[in-house]
Protein backbone atom coordinates (compact mmCIF):
# COMPACT_ATOMS: atom_id res chain seq x y z
CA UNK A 1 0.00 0.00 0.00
CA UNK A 2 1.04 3.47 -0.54
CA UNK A 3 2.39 5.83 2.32
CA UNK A 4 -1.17 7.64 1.74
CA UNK A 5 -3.53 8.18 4.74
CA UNK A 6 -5.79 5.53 5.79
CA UNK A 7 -9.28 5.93 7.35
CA UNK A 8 -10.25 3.56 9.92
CA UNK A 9 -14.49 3.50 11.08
CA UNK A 10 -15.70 1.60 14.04
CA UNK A 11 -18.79 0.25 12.04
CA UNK A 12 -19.97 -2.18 15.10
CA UNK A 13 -18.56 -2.53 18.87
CA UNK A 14 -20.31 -2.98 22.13
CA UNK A 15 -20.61 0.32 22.62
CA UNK A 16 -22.21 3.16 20.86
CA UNK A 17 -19.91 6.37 20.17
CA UNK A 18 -22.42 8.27 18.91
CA UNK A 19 -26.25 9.07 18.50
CA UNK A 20 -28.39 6.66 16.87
CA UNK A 21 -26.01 3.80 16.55
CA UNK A 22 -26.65 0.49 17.74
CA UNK A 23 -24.52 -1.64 20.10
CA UNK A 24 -24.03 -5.07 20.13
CA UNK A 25 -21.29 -7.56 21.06
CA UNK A 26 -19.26 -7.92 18.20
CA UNK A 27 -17.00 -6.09 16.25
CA UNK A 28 -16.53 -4.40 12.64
CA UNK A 29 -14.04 -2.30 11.19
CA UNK A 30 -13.99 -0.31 7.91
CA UNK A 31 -11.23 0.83 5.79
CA UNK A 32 -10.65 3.29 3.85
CA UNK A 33 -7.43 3.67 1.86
CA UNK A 34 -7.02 5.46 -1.36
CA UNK A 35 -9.75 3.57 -3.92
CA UNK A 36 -9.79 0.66 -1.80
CA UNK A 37 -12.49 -0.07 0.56
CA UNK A 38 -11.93 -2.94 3.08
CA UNK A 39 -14.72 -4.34 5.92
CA UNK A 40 -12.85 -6.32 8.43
CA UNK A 41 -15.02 -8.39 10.31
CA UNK A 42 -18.96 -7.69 10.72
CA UNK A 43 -20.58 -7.93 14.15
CA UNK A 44 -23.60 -10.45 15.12
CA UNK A 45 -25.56 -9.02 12.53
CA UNK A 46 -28.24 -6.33 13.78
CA UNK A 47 -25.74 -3.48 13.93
CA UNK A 48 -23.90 -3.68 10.37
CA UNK A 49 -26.67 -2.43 8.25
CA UNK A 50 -28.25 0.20 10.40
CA UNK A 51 -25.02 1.85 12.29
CA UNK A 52 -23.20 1.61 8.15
CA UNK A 53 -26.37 3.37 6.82
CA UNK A 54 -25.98 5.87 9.88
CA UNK A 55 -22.19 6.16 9.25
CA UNK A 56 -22.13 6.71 5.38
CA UNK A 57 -20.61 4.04 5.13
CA UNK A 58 -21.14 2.28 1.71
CA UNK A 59 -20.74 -1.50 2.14
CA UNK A 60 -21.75 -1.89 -1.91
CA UNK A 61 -18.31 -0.08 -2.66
CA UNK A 62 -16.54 -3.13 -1.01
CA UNK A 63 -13.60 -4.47 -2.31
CA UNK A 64 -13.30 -7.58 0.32
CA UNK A 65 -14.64 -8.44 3.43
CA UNK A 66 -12.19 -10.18 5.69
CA UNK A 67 -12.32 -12.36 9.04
CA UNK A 68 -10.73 -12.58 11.93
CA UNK A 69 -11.93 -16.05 12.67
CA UNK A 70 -15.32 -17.70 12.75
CA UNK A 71 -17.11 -16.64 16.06
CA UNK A 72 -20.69 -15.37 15.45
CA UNK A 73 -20.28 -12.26 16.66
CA UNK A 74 -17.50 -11.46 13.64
CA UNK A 75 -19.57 -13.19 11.29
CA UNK A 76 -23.31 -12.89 12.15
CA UNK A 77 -23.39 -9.75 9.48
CA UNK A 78 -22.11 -11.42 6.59
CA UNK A 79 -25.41 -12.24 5.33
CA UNK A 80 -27.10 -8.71 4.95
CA UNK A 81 -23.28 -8.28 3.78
CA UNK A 82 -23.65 -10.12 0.74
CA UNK A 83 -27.06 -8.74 -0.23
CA UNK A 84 -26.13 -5.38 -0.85
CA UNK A 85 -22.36 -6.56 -2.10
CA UNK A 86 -22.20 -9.72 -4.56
CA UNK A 87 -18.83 -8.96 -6.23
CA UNK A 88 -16.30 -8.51 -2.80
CA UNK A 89 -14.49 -11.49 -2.18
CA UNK A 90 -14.15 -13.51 0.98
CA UNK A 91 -11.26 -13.74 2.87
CA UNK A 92 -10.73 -16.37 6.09
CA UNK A 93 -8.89 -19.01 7.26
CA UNK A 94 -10.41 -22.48 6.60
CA UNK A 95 -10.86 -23.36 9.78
CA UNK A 96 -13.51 -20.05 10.26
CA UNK A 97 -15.70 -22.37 8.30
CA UNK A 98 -15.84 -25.54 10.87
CA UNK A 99 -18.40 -26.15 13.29
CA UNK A 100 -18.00 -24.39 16.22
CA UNK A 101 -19.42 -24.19 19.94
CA UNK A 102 -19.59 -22.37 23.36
CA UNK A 103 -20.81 -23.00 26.49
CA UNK A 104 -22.74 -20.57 28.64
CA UNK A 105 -22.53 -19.96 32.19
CA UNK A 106 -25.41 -22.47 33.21
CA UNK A 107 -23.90 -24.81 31.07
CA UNK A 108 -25.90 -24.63 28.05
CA UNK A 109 -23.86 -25.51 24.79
CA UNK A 110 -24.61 -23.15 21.62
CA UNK A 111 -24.14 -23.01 18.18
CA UNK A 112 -21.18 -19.93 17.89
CA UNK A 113 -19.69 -20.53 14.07
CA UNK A 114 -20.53 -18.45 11.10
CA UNK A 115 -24.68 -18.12 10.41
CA UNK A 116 -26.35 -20.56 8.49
CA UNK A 117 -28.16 -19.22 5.34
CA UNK A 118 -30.21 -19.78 2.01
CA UNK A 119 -29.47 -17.06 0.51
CA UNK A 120 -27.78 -18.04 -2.70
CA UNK A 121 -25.19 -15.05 -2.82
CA UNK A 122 -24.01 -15.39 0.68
CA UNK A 123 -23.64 -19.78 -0.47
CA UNK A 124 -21.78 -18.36 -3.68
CA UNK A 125 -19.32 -16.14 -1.46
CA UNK A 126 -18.28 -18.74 0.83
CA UNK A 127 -17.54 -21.32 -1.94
CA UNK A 128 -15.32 -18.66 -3.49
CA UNK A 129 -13.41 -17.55 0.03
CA UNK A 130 -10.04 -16.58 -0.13
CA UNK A 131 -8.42 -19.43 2.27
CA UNK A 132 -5.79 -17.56 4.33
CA UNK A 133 -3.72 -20.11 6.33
CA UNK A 134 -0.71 -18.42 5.92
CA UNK A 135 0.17 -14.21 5.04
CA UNK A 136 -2.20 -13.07 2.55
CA UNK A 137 -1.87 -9.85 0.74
CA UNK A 138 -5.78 -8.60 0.11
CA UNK A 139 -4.40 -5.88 -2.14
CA UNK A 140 -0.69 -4.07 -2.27
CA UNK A 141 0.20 -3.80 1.27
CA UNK A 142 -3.08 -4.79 3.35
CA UNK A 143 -2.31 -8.15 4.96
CA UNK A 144 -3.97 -10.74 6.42
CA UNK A 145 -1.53 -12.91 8.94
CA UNK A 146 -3.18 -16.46 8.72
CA UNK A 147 -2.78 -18.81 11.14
CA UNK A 148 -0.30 -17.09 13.92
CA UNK A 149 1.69 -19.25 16.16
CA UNK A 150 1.15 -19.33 19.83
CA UNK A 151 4.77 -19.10 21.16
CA UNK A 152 4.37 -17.20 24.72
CA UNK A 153 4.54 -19.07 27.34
CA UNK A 154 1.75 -16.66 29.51
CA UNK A 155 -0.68 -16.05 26.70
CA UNK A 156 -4.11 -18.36 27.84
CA UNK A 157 -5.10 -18.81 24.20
CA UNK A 158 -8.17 -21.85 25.40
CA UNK A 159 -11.80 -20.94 26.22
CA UNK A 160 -15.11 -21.97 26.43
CA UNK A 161 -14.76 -22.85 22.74
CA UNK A 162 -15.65 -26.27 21.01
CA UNK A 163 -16.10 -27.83 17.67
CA UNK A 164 -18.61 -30.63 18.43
CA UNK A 165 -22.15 -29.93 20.15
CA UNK A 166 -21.43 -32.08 23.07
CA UNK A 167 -18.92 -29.60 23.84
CA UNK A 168 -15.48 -32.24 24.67
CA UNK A 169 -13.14 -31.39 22.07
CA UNK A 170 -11.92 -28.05 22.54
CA UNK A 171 -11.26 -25.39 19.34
CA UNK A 172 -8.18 -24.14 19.86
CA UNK A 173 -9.41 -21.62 17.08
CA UNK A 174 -6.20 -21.67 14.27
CA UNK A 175 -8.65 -19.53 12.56
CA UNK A 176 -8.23 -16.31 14.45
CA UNK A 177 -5.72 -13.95 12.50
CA UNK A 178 -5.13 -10.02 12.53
CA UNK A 179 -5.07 -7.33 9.80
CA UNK A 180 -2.17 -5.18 9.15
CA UNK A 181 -0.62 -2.40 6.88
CA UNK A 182 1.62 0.33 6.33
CA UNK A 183 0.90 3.96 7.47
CA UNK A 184 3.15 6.70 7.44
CA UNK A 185 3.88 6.67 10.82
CA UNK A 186 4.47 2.79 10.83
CA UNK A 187 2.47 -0.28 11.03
CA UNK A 188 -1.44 -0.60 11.74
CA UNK A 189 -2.65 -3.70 13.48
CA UNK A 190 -6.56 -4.41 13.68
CA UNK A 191 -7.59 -7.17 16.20
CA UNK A 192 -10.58 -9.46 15.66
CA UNK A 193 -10.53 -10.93 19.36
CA UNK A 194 -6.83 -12.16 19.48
CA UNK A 195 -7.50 -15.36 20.76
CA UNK A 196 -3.88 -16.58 19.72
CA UNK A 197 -2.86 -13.69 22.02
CA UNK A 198 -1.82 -9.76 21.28
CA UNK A 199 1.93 -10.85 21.57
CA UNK A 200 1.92 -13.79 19.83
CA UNK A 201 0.20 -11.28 17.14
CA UNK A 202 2.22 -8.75 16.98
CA UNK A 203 5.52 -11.09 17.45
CA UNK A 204 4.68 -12.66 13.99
CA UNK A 205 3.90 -9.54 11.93
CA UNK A 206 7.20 -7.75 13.04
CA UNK A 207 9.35 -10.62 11.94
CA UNK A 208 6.82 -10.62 8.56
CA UNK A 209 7.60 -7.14 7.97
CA UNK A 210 11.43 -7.21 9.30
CA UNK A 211 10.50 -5.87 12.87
CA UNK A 212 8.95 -2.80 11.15
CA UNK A 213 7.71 0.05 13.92
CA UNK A 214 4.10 -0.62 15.19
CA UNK A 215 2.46 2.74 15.26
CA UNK A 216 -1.27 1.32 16.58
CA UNK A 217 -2.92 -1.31 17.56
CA UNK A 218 -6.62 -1.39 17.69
CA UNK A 219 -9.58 -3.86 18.24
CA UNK A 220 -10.14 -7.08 20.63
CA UNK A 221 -7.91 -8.58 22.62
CA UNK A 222 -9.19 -11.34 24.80
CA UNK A 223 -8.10 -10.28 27.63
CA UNK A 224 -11.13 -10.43 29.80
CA UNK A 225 -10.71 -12.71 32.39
CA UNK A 226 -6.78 -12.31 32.04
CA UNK A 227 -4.06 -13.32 34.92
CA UNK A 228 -2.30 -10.13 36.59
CA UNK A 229 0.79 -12.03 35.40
CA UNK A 230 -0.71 -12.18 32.07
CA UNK A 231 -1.92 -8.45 31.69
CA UNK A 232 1.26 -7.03 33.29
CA UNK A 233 3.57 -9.35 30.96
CA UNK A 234 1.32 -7.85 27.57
CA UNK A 235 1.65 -4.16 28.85
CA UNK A 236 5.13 -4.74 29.06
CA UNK A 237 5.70 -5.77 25.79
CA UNK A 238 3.45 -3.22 23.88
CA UNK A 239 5.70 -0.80 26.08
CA UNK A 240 9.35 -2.35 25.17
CA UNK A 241 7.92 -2.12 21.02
CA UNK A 242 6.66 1.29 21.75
CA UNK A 243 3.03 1.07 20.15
CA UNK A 244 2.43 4.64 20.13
CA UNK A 245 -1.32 4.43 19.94
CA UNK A 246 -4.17 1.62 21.45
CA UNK A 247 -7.46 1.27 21.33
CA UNK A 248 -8.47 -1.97 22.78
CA UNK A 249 -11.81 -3.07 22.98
CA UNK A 250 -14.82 -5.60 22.27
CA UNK A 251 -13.26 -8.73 24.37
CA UNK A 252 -10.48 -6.73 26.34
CA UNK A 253 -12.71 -6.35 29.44
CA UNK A 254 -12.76 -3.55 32.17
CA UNK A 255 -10.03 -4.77 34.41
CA UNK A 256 -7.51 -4.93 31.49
CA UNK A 257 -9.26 -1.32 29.92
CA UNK A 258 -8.36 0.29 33.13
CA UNK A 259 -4.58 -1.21 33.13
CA UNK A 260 -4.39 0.41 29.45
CA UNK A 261 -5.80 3.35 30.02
CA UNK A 262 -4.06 3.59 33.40
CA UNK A 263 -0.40 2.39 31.84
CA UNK A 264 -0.60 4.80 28.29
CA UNK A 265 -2.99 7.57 29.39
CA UNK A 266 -1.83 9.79 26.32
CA UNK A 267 -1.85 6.18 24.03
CA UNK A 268 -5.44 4.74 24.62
CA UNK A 269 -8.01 6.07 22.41
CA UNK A 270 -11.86 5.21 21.72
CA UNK A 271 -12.52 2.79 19.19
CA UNK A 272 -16.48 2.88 19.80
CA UNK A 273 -19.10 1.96 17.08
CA UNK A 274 -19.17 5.57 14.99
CA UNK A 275 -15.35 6.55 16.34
CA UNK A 276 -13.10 7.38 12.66
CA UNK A 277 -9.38 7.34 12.72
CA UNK A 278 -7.28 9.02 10.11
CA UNK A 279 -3.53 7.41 10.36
């Protein structure tokens, strides 16, 4: 990609930035970068349409839609998606397309994969995904990582997660990959959830790109629920790379919010539903 400025929108998130958006759990990003237009990820489904509409953001001018793994709650949206976009092209790991489960906090199992659907565009766009197991270059300098290896030895990459209904073998979700690209200020990282961890993450795209500078990092990072040894260790490291901008949110939780916003108070920024970023 060009050094040219790129234009980041908070489409969906759990929280609202501004009036007359929806929230839901989930997450969606949109990006903007010369002609290109990029949607990265797409929320459970009941916010895309509305908050894009709301935005101006034009999901028909799509030139890919892109996954950071298979959860519902990246997915549910790709539906309405592909009824107002037939021509953008699919982009996801293969394992984003296997069954997948959770279990809630009575117990309950439930279906969590990618939404089940009729509709003979959204059947056509999935036969013709992009399979991303390994770096994948979605246009001149917009990359998707693949499958990202989990190397740290504090990262608590497991969950709730399964890929059979009875809930006993556990997805260690391969699927889940980042987004990155150049800026001119250095290297933009979007975050899906991070399940393989934010270090293990950003450890593999700065030996892809020859330990280029990370200028931001935005989106989930599963770190709800995270040890103290855990959070402190992943502050430390976006500290010794020098990230000069974060905005984690979606799956990060408020104990680990607080620890960013209380460790880089001039770093952290909003990365609400409505929020735009120009980097």
């Amino acid at each position: 990609m060009d050094k040219q400025v790129i234009r980041i929108t908070t489409v969906v998130e759990n929280r609202a930035g501004a009036p007359g958006l929806l929230e839901e759990w989930g997450l969606a990003f949109w990006i903007e970068a010369g002609s290109r237009r990029v949607l990265f990820d797409t929320g459970q489904g009941a916010a895309l349409l509305h908050n894009a509409r709301r935005l101006n953001v034009d999901l028909a001018s799509a030139d890919a839609v892109a996954l950071s793994h298979g959860h519902y709650d990246h997915t549910g949206g790709l539906p309405d998606f592909f009824r107002v976009n037939d021509r953008a092209r699919l982009y996801a790991h293969p394992a984003a397309f296997a069954p997948k489960y959770s279990r809630g906090p009575n117990g309950t199992a439930y279906y969590a994969g990618i939404p089940q659907s009729d509709d003979p565009k959204f059947a056509a766009a999935l036969k013709q995904a992009v399979l991303t197991k390994g770096p994948t270059e979605v246009f001149p300098g917009l990359w998707l990582t693949g499958e990202i290896p989990r190397v740290t030895d504090f990262e608590d990459t497991g969950g709730a997660f399964f890929v059979d209904e009875d809930c006993r073998i556990p997805d260690t979700l391969p699927d889940d990959q980042a987004m990155f690209f150049d800026s001119p200020r250095g290297t933009i990282v979007l975050l899906g959830c991070a399940h393989a961890g934010p270090v293990n993450t950003l450890q593999y795209i700065r030996r892809f790109t020859g330990e280029k500078h990370i200028h931001a990092v935005m989106g989930g990072t599963h770190l709800v629920g995270a040890s103290a040894e855990r959070l402190d260790r992943t502050i430390e490291y976006l500290k010794q790379i020098g990230v000069e901008r974060i905005a984690a949110c979606h799956c990060t939780g408020p104990k680990a919010a607080a620890r960013f916003a209380a460790d880089f108070p001039e770093k952290c920024f909003s990365c609400a539903a409505g929020a735009r970023q120009s980097i």
